[in-house]
PDB file of N, CA and C in Angstrom:
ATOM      1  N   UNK A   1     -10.663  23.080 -21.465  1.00  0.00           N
ATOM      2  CA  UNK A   1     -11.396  24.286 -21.138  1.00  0.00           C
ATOM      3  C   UNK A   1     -12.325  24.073 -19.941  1.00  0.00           C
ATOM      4  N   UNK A   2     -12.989  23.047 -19.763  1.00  0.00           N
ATOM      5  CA  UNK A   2     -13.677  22.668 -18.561  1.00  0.00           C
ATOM      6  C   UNK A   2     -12.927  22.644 -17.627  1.00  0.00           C
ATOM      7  N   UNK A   3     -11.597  22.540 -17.396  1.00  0.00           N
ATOM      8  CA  UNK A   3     -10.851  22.578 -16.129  1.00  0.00           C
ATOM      9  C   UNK A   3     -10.726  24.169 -15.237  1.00  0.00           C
ATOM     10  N   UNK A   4     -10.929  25.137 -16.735  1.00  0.00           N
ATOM     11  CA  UNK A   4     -10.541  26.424 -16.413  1.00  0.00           C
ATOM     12  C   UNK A   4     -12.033  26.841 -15.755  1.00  0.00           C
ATOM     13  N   UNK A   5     -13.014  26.124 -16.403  1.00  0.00           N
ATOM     14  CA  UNK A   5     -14.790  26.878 -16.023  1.00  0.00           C
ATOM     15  C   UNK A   5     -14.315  26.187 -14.765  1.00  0.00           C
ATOM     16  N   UNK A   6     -14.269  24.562 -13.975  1.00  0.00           N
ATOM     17  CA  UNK A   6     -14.210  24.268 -12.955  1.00  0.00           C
ATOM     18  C   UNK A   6     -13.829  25.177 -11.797  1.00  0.00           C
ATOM     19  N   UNK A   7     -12.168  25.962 -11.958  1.00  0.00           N
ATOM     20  CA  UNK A   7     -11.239  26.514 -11.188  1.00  0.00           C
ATOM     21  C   UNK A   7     -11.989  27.883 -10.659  1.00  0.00           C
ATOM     22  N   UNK A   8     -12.698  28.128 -12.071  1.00  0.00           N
ATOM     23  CA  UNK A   8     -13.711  29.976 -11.835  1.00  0.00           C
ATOM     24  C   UNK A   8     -14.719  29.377 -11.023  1.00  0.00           C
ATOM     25  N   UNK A   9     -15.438  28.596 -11.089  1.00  0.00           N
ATOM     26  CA  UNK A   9     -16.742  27.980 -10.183  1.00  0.00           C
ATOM     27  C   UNK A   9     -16.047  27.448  -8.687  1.00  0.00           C
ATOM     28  N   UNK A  10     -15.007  26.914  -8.836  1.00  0.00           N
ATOM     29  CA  UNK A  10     -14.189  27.457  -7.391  1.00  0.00           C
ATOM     30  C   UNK A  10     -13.951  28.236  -6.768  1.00  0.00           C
ATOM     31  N   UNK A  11     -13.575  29.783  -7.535  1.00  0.00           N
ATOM     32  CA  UNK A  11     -13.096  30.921  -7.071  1.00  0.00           C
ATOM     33  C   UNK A  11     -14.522  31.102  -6.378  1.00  0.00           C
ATOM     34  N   UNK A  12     -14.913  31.795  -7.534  1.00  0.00           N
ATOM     35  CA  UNK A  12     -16.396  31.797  -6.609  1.00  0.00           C
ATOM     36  C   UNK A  12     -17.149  31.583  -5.757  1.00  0.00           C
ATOM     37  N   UNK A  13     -17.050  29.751  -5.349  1.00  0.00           N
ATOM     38  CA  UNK A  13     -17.628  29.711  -4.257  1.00  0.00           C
ATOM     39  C   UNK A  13     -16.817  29.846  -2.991  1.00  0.00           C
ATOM     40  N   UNK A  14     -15.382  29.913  -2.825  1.00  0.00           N
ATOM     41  CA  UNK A  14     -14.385  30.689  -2.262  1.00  0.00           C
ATOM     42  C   UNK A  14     -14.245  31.908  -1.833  1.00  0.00           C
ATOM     43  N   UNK A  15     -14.835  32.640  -2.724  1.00  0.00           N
ATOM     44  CA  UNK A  15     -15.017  34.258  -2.177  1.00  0.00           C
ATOM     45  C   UNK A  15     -16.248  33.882  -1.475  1.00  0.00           C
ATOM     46  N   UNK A  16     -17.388  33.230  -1.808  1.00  0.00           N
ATOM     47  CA  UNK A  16     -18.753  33.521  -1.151  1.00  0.00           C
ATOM     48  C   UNK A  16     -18.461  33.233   0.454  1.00  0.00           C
ATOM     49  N   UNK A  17     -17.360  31.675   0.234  1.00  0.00           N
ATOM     50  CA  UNK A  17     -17.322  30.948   1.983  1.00  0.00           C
ATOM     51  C   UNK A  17     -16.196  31.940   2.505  1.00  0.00           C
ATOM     52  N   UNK A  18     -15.454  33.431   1.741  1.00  0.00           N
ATOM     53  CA  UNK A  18     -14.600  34.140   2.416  1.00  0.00           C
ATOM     54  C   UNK A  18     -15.323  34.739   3.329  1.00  0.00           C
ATOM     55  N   UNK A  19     -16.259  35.351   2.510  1.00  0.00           N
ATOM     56  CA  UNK A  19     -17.157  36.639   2.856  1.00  0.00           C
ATOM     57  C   UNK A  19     -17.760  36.132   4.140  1.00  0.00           C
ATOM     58  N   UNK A  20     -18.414  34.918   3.846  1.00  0.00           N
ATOM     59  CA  UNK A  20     -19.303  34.351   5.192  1.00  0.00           C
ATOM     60  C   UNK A  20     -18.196  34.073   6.367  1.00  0.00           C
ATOM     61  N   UNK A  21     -16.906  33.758   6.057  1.00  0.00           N
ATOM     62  CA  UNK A  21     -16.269  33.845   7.168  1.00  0.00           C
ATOM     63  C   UNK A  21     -15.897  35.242   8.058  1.00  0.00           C
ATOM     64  N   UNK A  22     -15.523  36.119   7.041  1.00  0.00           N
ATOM     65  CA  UNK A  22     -15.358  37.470   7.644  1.00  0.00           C
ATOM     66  C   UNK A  22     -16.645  38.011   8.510  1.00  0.00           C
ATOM     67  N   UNK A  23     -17.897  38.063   8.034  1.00  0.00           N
ATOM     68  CA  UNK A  23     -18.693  38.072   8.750  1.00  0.00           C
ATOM     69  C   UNK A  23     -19.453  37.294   9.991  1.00  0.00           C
ATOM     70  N   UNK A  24     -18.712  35.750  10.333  1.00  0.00           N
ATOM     71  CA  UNK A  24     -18.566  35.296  11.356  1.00  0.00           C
ATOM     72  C   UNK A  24     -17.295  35.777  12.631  1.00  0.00           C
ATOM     73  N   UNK A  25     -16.442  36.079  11.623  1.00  0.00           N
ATOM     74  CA  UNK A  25     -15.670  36.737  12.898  1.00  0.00           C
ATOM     75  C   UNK A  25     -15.732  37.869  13.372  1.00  0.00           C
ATOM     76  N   UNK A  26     -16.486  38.945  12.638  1.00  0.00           N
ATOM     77  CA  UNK A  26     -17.326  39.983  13.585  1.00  0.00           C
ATOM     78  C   UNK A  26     -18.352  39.060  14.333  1.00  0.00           C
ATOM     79  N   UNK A  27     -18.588  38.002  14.203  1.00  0.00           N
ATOM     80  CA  UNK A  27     -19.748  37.627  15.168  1.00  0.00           C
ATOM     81  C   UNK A  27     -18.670  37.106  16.485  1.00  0.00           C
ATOM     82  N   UNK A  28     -18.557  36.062  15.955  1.00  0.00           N
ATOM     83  CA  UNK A  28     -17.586  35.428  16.879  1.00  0.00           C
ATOM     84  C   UNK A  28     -16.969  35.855  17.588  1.00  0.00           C
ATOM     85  N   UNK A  29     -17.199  35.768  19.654  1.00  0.00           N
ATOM     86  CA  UNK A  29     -16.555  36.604  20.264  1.00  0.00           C
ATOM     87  C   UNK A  29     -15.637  35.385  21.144  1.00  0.00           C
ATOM     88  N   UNK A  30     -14.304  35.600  21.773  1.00  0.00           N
ATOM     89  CA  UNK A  30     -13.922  35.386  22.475  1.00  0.00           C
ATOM     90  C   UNK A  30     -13.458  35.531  24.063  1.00  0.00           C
ATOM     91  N   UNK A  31     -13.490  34.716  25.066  1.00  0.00           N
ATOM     92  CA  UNK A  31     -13.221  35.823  26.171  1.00  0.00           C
ATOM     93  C   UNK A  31     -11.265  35.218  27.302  1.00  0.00           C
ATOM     94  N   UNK A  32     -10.975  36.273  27.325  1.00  0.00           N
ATOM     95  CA  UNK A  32      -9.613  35.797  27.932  1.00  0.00           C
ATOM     96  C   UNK A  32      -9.344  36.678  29.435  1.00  0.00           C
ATOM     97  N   UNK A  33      -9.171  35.661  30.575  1.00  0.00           N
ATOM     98  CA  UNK A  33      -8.925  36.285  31.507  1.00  0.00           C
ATOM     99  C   UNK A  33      -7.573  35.895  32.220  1.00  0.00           C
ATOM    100  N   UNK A  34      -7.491  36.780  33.405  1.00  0.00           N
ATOM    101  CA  UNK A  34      -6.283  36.845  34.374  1.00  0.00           C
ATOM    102  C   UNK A  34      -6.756  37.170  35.862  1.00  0.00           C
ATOM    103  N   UNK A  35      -6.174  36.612  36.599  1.00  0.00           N
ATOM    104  CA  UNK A  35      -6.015  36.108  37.565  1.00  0.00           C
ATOM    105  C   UNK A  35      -7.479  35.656  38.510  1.00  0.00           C
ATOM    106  N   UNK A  36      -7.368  34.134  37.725  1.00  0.00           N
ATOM    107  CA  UNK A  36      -8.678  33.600  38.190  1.00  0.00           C
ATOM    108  C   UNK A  36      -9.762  34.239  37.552  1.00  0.00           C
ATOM    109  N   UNK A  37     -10.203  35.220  36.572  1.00  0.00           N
ATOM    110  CA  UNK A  37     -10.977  35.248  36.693  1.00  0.00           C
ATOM    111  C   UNK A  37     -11.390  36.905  36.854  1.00  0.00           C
ATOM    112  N   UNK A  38     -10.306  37.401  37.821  1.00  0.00           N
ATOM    113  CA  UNK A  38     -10.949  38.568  38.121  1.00  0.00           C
ATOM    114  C   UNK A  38     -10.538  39.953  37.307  1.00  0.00           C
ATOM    115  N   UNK A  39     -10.021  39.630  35.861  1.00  0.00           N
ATOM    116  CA  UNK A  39      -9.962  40.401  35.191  1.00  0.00           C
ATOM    117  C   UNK A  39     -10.626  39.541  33.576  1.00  0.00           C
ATOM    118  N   UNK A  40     -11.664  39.977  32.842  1.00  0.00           N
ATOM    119  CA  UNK A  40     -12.044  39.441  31.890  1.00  0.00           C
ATOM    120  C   UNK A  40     -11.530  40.377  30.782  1.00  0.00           C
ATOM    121  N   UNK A  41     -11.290  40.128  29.744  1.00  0.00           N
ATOM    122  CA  UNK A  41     -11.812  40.547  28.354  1.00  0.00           C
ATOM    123  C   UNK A  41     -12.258  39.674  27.473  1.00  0.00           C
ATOM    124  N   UNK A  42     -13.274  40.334  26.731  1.00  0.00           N
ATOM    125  CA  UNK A  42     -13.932  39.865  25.646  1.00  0.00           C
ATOM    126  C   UNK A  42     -13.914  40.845  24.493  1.00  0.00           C
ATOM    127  N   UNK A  43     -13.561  39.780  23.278  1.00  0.00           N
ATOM    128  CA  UNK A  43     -12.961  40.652  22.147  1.00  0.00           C
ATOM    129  C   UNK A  43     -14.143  39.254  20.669  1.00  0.00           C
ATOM    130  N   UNK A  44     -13.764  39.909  19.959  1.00  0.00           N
ATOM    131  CA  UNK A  44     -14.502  39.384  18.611  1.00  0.00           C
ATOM    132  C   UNK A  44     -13.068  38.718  17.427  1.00  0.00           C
ATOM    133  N   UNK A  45     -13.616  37.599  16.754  1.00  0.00           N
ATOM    134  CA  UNK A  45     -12.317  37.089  16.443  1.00  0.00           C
ATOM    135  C   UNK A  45     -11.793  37.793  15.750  1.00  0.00           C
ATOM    136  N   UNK A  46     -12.138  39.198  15.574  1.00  0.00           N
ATOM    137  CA  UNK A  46     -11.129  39.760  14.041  1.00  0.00           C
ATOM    138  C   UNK A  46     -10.167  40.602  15.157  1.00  0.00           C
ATOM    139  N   UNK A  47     -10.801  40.622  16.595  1.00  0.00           N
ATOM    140  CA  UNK A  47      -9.944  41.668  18.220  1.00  0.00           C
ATOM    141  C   UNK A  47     -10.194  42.624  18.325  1.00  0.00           C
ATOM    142  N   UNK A  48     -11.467  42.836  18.186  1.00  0.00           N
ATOM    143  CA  UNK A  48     -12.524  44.179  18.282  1.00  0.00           C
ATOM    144  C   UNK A  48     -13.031  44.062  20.001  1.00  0.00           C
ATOM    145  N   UNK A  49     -12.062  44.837  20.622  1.00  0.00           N
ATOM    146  CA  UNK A  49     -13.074  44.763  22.311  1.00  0.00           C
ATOM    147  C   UNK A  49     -13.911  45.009  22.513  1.00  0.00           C
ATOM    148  N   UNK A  50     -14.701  43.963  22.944  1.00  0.00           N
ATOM    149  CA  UNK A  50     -16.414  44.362  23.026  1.00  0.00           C
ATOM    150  C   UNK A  50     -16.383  44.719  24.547  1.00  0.00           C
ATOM    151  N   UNK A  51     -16.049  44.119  25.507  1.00  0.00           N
ATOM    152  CA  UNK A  51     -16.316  44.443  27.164  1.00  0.00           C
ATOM    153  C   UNK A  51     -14.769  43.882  27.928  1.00  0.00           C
ATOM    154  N   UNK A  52     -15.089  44.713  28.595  1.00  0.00           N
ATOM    155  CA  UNK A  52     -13.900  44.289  29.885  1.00  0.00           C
ATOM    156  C   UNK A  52     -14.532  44.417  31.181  1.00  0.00           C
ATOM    157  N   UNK A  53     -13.970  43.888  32.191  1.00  0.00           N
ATOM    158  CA  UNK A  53     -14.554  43.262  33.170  1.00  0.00           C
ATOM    159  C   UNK A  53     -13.400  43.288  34.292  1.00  0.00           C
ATOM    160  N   UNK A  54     -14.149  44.603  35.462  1.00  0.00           N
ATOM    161  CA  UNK A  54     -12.940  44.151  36.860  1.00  0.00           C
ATOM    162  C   UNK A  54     -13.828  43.853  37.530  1.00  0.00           C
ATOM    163  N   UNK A  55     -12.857  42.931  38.311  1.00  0.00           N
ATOM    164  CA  UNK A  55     -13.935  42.777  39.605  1.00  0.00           C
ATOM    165  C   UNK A  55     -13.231  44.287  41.072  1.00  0.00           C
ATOM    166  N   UNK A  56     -14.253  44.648  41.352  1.00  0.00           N
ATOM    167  CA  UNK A  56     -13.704  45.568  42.252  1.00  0.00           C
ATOM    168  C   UNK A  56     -13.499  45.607  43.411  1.00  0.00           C
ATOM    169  N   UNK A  57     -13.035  44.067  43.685  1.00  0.00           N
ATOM    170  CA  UNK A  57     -12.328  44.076  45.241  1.00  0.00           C
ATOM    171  C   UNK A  57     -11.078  44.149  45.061  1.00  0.00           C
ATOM    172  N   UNK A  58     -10.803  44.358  43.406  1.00  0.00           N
ATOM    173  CA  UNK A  58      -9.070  44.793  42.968  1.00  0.00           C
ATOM    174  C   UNK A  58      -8.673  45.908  43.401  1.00  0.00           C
ATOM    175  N   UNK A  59      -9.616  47.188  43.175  1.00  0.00           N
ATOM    176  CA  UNK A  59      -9.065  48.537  42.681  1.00  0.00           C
ATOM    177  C   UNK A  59      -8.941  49.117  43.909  1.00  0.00           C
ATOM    178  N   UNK A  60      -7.914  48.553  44.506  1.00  0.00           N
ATOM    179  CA  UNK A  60      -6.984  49.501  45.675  1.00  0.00           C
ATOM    180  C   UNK A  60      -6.002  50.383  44.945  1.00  0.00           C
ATOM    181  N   UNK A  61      -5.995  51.723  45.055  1.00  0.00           N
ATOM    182  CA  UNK A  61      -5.239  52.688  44.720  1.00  0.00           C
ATOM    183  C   UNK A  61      -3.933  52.096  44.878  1.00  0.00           C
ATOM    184  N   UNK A  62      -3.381  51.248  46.197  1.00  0.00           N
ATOM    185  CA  UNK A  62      -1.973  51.102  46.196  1.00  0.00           C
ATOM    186  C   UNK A  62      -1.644  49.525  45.246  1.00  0.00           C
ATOM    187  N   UNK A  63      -2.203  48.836  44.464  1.00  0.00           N
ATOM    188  CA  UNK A  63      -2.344  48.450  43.692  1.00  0.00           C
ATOM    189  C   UNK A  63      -2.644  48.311  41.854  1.00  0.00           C
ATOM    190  N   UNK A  64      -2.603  49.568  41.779  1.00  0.00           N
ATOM    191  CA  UNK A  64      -3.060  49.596  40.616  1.00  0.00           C
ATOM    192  C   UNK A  64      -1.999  49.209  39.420  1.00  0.00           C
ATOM    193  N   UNK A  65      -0.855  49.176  39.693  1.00  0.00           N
ATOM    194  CA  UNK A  65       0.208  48.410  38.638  1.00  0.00           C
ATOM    195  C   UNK A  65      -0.473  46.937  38.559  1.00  0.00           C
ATOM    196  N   UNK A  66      -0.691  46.210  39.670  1.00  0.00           N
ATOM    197  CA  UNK A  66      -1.302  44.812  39.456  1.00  0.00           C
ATOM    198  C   UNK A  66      -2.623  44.889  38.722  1.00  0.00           C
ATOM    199  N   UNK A  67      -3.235  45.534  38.615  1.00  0.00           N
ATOM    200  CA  UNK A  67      -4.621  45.922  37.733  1.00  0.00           C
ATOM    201  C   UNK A  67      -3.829  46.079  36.196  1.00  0.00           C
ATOM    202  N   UNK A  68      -3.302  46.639  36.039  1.00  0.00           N
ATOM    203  CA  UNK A  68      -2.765  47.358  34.890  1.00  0.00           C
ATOM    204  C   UNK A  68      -2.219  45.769  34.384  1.00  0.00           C
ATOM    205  N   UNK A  69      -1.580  44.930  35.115  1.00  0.00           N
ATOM    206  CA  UNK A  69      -1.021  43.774  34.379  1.00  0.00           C
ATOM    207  C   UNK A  69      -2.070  42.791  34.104  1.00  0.00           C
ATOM    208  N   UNK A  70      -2.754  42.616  34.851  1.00  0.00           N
ATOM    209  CA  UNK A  70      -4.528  41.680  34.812  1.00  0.00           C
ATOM    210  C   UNK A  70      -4.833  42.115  33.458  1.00  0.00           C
ATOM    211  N   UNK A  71      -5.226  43.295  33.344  1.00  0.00           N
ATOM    212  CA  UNK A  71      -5.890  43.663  31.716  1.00  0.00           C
ATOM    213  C   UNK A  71      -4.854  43.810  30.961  1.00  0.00           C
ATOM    214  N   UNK A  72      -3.641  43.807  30.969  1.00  0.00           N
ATOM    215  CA  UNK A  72      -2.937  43.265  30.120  1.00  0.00           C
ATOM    216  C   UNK A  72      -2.451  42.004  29.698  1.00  0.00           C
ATOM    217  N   UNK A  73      -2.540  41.035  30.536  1.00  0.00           N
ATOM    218  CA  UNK A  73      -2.690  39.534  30.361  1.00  0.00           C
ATOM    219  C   UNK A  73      -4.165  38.782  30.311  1.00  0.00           C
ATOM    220  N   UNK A  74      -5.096  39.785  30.598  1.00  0.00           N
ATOM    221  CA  UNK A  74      -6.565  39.016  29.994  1.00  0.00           C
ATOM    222  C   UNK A  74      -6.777  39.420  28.636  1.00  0.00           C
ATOM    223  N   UNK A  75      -6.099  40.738  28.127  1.00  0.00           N
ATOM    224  CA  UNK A  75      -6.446  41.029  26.780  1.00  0.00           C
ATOM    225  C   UNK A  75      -5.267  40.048  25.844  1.00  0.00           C
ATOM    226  N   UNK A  76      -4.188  39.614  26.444  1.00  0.00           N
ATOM    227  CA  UNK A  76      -3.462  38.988  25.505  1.00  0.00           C
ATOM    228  C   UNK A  76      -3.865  37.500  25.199  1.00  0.00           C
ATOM    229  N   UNK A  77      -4.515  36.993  26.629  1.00  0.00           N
ATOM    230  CA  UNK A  77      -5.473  35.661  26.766  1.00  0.00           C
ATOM    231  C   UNK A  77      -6.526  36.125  25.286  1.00  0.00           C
ATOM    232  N   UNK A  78      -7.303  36.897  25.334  1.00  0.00           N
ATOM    233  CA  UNK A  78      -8.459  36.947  24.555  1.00  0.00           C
ATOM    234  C   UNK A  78      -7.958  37.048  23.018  1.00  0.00           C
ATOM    235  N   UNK A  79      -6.584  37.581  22.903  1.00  0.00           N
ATOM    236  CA  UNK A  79      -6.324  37.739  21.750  1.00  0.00           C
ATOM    237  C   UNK A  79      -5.587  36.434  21.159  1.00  0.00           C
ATOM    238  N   UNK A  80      -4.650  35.613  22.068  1.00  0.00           N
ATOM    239  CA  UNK A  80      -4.649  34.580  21.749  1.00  0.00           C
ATOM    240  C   UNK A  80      -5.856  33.226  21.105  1.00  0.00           C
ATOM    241  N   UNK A  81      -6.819  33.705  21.663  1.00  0.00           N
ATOM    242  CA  UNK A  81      -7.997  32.686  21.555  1.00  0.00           C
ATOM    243  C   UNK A  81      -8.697  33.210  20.331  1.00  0.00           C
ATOM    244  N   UNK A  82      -8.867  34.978  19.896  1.00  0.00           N
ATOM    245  CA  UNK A  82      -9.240  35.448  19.077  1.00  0.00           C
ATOM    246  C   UNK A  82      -8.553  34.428  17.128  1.00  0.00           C
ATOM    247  N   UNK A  83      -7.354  34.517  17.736  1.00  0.00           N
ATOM    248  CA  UNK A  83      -6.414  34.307  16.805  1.00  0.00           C
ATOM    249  C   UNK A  83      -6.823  32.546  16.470  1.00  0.00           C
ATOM    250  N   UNK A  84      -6.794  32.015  17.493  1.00  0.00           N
ATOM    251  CA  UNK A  84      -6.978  30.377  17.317  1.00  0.00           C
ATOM    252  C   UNK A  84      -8.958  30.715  16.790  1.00  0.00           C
ATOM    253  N   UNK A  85      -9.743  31.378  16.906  1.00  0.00           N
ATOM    254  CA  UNK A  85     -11.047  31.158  16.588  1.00  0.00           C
ATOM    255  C   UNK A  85     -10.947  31.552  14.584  1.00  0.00           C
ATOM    256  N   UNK A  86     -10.000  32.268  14.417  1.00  0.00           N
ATOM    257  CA  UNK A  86      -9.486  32.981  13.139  1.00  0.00           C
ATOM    258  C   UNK A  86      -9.368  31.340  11.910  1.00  0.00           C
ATOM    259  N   UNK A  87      -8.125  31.244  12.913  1.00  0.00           N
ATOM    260  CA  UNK A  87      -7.685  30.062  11.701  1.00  0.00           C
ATOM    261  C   UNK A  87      -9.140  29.025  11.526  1.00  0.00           C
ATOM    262  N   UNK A  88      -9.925  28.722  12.902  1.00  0.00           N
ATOM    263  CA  UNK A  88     -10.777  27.719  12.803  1.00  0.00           C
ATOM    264  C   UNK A  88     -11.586  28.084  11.821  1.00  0.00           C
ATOM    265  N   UNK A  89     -12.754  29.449  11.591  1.00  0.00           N
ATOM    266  CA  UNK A  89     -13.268  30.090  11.136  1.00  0.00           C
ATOM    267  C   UNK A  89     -12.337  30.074   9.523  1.00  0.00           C
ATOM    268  N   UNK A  90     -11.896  30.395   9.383  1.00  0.00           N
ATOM    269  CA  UNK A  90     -11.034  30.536   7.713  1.00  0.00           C
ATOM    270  C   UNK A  90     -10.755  29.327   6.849  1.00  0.00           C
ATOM    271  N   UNK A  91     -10.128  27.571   8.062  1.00  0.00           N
ATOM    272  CA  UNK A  91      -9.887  26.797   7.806  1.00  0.00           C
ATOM    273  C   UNK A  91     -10.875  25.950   7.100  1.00  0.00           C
ATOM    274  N   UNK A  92     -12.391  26.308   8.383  1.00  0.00           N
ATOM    275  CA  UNK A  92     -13.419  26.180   7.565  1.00  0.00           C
ATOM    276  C   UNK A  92     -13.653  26.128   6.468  1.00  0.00           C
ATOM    277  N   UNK A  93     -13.940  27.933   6.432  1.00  0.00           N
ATOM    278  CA  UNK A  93     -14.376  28.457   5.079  1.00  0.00           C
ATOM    279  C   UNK A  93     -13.691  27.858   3.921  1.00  0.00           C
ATOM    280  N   UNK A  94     -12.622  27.299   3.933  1.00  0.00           N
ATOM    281  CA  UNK A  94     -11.860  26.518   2.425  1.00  0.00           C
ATOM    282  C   UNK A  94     -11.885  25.815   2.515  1.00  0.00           C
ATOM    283  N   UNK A  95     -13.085  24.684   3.522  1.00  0.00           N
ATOM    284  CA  UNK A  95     -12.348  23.152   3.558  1.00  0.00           C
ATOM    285  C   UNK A  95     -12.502  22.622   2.490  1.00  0.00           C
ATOM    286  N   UNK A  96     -13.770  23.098   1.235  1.00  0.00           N
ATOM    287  CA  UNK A  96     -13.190  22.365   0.127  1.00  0.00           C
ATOM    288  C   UNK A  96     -12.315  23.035  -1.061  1.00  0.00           C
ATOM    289  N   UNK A  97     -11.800  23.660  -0.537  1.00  0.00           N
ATOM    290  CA  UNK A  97     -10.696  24.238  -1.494  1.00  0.00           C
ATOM    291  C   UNK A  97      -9.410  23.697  -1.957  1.00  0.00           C
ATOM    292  N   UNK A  98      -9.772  22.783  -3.451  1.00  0.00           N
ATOM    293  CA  UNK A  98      -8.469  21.870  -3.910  1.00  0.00           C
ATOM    294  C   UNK A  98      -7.035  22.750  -4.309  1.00  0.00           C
ATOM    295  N   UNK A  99      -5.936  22.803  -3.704  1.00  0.00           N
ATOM    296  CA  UNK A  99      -4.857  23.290  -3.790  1.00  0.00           C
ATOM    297  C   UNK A  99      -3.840  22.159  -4.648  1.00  0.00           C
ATOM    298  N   UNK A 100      -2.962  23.668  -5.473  1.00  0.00           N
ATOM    299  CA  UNK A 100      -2.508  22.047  -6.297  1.00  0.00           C
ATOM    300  C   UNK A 100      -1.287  21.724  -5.221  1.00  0.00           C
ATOM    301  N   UNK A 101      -0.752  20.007  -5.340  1.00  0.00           N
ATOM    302  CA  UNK A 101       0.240  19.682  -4.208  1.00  0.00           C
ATOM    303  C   UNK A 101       1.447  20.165  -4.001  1.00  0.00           C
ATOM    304  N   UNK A 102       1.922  20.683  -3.127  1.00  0.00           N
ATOM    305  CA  UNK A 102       3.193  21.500  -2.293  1.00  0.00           C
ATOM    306  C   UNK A 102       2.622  22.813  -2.002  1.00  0.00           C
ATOM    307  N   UNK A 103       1.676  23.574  -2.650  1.00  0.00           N
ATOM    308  CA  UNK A 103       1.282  24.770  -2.001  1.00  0.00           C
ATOM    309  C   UNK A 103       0.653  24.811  -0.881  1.00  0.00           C
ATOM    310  N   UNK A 104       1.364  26.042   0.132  1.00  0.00           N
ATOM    311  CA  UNK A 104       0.243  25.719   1.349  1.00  0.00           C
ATOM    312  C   UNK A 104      -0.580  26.301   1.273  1.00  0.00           C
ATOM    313  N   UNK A 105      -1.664  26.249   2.126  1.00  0.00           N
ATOM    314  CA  UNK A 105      -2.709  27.170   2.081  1.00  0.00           C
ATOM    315  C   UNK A 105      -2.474  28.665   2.991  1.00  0.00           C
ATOM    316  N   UNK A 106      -3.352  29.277   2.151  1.00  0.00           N
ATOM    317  CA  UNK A 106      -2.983  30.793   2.601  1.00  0.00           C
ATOM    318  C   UNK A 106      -3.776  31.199   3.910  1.00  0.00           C
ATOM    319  N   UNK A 107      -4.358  30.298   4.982  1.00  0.00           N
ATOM    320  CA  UNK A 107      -4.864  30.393   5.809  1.00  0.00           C
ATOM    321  C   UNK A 107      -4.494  30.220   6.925  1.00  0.00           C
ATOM    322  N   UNK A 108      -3.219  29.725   7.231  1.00  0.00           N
ATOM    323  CA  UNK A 108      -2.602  28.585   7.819  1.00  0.00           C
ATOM    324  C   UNK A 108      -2.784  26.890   8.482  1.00  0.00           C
ATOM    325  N   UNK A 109      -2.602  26.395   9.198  1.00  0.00           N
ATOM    326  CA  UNK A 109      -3.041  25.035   9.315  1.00  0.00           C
ATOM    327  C   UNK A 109      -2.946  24.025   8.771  1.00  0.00           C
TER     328      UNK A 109
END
């Protein structure tokens, strides 16, 4: 019976280090850019866009398809990094979470 109180005093502190993770990744922002630099985004690890960023020696009218691909490859930069700040943040939150052996964890990593 002590194994079963153990497993609940696990859950528990499992949900608490969930919760604190979810609320780090609204904190947690990331930023991903394109070309050099002169297109930013910054997003939050859950990929909530907080700011974007041109620089405006881009926005020549006869250019604007190349603009259009900048913020589409700085937002996929930011979301990539969003995603890698995710697992770090989650991997965390369970590092002491005993799994029995062959299951993976539901976090990935």
């Amino acid at each position: 019976m002590t194994d079963f109180m153990k497993i609940m005093q696990q859950a528990k502190e499992l949900q608490s280090k969930m919760a604190d993770a979810q609320a780090k990744l609204d904190e947690e922002e990331v930023t991903g850019e394109a070309g050099a630099g002169l297109v930013t985004v910054t997003m939050t690890a859950k990929g909530d866009v907080r700011r974007l960023s041109i620089d405006p020696g881009i926005l020549v009218p006869s250019e604007v398809t190349v603009v259009e691909d900048l913020i589409i490859a700085a937002h996929n930069d930011a979301r990539r990094r969003a995603e890698e700040a995710q697992k770090r943040i989650m991997s965390d939150a369970a590092g002491g979470l005993q799994l029995p052996p062959g299951m993976p964890s539901p976090f990935g990593g």
